[in-house]
Protein backbone atom coordinates (compact mmCIF):
# COMPACT_ATOMS: atom_id res chain seq x y z
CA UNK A 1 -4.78 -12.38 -18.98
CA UNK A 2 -7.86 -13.47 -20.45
CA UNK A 3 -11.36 -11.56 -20.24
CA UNK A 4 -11.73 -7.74 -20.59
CA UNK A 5 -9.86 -5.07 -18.33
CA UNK A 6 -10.79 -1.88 -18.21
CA UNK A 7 -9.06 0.25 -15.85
CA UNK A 8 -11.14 3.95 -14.93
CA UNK A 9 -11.42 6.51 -12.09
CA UNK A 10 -13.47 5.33 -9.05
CA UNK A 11 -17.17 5.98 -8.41
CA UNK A 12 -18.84 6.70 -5.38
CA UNK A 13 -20.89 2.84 -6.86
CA UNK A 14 -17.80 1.32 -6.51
CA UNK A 15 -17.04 2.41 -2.53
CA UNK A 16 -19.14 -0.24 -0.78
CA UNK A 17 -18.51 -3.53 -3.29
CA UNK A 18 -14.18 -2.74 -2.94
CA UNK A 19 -15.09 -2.55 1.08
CA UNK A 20 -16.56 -6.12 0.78
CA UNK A 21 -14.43 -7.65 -1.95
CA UNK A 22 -11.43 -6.64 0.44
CA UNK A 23 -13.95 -8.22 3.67
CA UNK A 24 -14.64 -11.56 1.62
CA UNK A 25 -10.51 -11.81 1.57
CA UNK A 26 -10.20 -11.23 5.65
CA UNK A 27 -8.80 -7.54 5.04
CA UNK A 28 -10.09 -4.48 6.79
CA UNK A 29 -10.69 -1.87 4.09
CA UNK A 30 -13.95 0.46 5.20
CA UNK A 31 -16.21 1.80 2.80
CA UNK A 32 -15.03 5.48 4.49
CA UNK A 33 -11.80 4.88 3.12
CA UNK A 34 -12.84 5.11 -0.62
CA UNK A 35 -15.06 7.54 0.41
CA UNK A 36 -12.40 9.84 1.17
CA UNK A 37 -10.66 8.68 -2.10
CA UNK A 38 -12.96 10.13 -3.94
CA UNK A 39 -12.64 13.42 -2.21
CA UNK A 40 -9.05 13.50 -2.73
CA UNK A 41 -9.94 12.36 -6.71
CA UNK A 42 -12.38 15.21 -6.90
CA UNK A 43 -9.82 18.10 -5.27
CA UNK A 44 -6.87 16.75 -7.75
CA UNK A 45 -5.07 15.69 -4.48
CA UNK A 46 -4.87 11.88 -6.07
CA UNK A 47 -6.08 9.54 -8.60
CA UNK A 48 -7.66 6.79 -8.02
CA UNK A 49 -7.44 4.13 -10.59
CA UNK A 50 -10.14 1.14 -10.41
CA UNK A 51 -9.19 -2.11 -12.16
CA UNK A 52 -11.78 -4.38 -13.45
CA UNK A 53 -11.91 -7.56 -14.85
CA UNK A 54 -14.87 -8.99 -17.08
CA UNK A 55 -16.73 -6.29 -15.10
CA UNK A 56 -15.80 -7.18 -11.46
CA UNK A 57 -13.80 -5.44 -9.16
CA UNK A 58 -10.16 -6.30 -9.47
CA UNK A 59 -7.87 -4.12 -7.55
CA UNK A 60 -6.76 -0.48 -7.62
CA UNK A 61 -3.79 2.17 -6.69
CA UNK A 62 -3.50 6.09 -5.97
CA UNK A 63 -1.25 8.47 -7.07
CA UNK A 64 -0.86 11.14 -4.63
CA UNK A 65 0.49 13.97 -6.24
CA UNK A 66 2.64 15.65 -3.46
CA UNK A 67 3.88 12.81 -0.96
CA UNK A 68 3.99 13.21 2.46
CA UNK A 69 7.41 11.45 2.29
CA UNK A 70 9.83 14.65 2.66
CA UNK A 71 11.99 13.39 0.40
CA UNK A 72 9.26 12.67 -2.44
CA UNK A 73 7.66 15.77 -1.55
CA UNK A 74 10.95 18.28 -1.82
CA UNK A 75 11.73 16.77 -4.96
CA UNK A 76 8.01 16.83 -6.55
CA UNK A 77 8.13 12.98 -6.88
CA UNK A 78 4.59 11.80 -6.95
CA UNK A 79 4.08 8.54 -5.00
CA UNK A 80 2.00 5.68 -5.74
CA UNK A 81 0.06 4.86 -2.61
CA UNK A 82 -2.07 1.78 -1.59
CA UNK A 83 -1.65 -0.88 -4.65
CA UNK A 84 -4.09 -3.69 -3.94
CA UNK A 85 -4.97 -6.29 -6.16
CA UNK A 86 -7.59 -9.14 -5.01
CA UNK A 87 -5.62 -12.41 -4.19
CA UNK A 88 -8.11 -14.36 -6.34
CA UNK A 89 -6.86 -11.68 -9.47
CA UNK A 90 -2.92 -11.83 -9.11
CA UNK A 91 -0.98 -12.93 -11.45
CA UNK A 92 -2.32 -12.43 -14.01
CA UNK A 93 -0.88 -9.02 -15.42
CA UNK A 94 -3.07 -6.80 -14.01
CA UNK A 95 -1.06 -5.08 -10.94
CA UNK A 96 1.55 -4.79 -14.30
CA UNK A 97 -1.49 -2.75 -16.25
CA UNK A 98 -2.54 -0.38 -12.89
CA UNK A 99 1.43 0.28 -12.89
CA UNK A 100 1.71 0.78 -16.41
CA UNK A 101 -1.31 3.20 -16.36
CA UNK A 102 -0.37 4.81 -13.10
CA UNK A 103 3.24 5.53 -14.58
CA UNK A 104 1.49 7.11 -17.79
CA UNK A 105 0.06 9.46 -15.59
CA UNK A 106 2.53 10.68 -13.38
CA UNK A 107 5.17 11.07 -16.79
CA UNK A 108 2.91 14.04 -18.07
CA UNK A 109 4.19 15.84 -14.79
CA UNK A 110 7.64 14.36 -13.39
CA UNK A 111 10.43 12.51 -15.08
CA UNK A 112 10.40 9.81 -11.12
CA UNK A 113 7.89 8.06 -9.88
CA UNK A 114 7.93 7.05 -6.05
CA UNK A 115 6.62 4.23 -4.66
CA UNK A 116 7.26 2.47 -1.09
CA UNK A 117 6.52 -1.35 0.61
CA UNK A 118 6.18 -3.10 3.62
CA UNK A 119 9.24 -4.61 5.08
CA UNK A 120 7.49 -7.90 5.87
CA UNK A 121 6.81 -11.21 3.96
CA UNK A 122 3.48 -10.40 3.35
CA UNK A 123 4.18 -7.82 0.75
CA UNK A 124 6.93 -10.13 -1.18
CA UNK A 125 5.24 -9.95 -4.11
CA UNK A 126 5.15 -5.88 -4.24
CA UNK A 127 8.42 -6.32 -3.49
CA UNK A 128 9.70 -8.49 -6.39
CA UNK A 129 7.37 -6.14 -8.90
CA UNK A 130 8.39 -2.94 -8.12
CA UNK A 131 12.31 -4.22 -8.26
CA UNK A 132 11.47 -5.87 -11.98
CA UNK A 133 9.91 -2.59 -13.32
CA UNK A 134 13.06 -0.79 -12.52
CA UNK A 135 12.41 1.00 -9.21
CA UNK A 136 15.62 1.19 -7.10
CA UNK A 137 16.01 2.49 -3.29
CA UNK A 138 16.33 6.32 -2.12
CA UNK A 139 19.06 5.98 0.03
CA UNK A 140 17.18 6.96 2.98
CA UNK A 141 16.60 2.94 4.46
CA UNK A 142 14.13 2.63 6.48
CA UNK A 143 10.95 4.70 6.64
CA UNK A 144 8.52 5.03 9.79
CA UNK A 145 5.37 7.39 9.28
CA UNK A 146 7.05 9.18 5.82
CA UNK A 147 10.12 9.79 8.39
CA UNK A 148 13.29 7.80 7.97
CA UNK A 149 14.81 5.86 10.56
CA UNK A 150 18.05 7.09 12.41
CA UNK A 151 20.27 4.49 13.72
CA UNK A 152 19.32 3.17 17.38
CA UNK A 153 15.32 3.33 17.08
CA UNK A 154 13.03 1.27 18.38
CA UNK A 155 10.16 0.29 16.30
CA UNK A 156 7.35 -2.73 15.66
CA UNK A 157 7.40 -3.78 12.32
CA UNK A 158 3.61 -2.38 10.98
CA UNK A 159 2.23 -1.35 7.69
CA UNK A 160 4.09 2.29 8.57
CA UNK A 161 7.21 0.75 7.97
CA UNK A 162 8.49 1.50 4.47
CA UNK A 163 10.88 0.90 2.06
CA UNK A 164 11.13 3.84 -0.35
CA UNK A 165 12.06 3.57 -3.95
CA UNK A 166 12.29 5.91 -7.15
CA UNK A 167 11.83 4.87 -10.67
CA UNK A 168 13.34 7.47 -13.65
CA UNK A 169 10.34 6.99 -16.01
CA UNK A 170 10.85 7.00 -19.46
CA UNK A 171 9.88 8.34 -22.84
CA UNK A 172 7.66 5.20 -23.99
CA UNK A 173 6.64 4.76 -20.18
């Protein structure tokens, strides 16, 4: 990666220019939504972590520290929810570095991390990360709304439809 990246809490600054670096890229991402982030941040519900490169917005991730996913959630398995990086900044390390940071974090309070993706092609690449960094399936398949699939359903594939995984995190990370 070349240039500076500094990776930090979000700002209320930062709501309305990730709303229109997401617009610029055809994805609907309202300036309420990091709004609300920011609440969350504030209560200790989640962290937000804000990636920037040479000073412009990058991409970011949550933590949310008690997942609505029973499974996470009974076993205190914070989840890392809503990775984005900008298309224009992938590939170049610094979805590794918001994971890398991300895991940091959630080591100080559980030895798993749990993270889930989209089913579809369009979130391939999430798909081939989180595999490489270690994370391997819950056992549960299929996950609609935090509530796995039974054999039989019905369902349109949408961003609800999740894959969950685990990672055991270790001592260096």
């Amino acid at each position: 990666m070349k240039g500076n990246l500094v990776l930090r809490k979000i700002r209320s600054t930062d709501c309305k220019k990730i709303s229109q670096s997401f617009q610029e890229q055809g994805w609907d991402k309202p300036i309420s939504q990091y709004e609300k982030y920011i609440e969350l941040q504030q209560k200790g519900e989640r962290d937000i972590i804000i990636a920037e490169l040479n000073q412009k917005f990058a991409g970011y991730l949550t933590i949310k520290w008690k997942s609505d996913y029973i499974p996470f959630r009974t076993q205190n398995i914070p989840e890392i929810v809503d990775f984005n990086v900008l298309k224009k900044y992938q590939r170049l390390g610094i979805g590794t570095s918001l994971m890398d940071e991300a895991e940091k974090r959630i080591k100080k309070i559980s030895e798993y991390a749990g993270i889930g993706f989209g089913i579809y092609k369009d979130y391939g690449a999430a798909q081939i990360l989180y595999i490489n960094r270690g994370y391997k399936p819950d056992g549960n398949g299929l996950v609609k709304n935090s509530i796995p699939l039974k054999y039989g359903e019905i369902i349109t594939v949408d961003d609800s439809v999740v894959f969950c995984l685990t990672k055991k995190l270790q001592e260096n990370g």
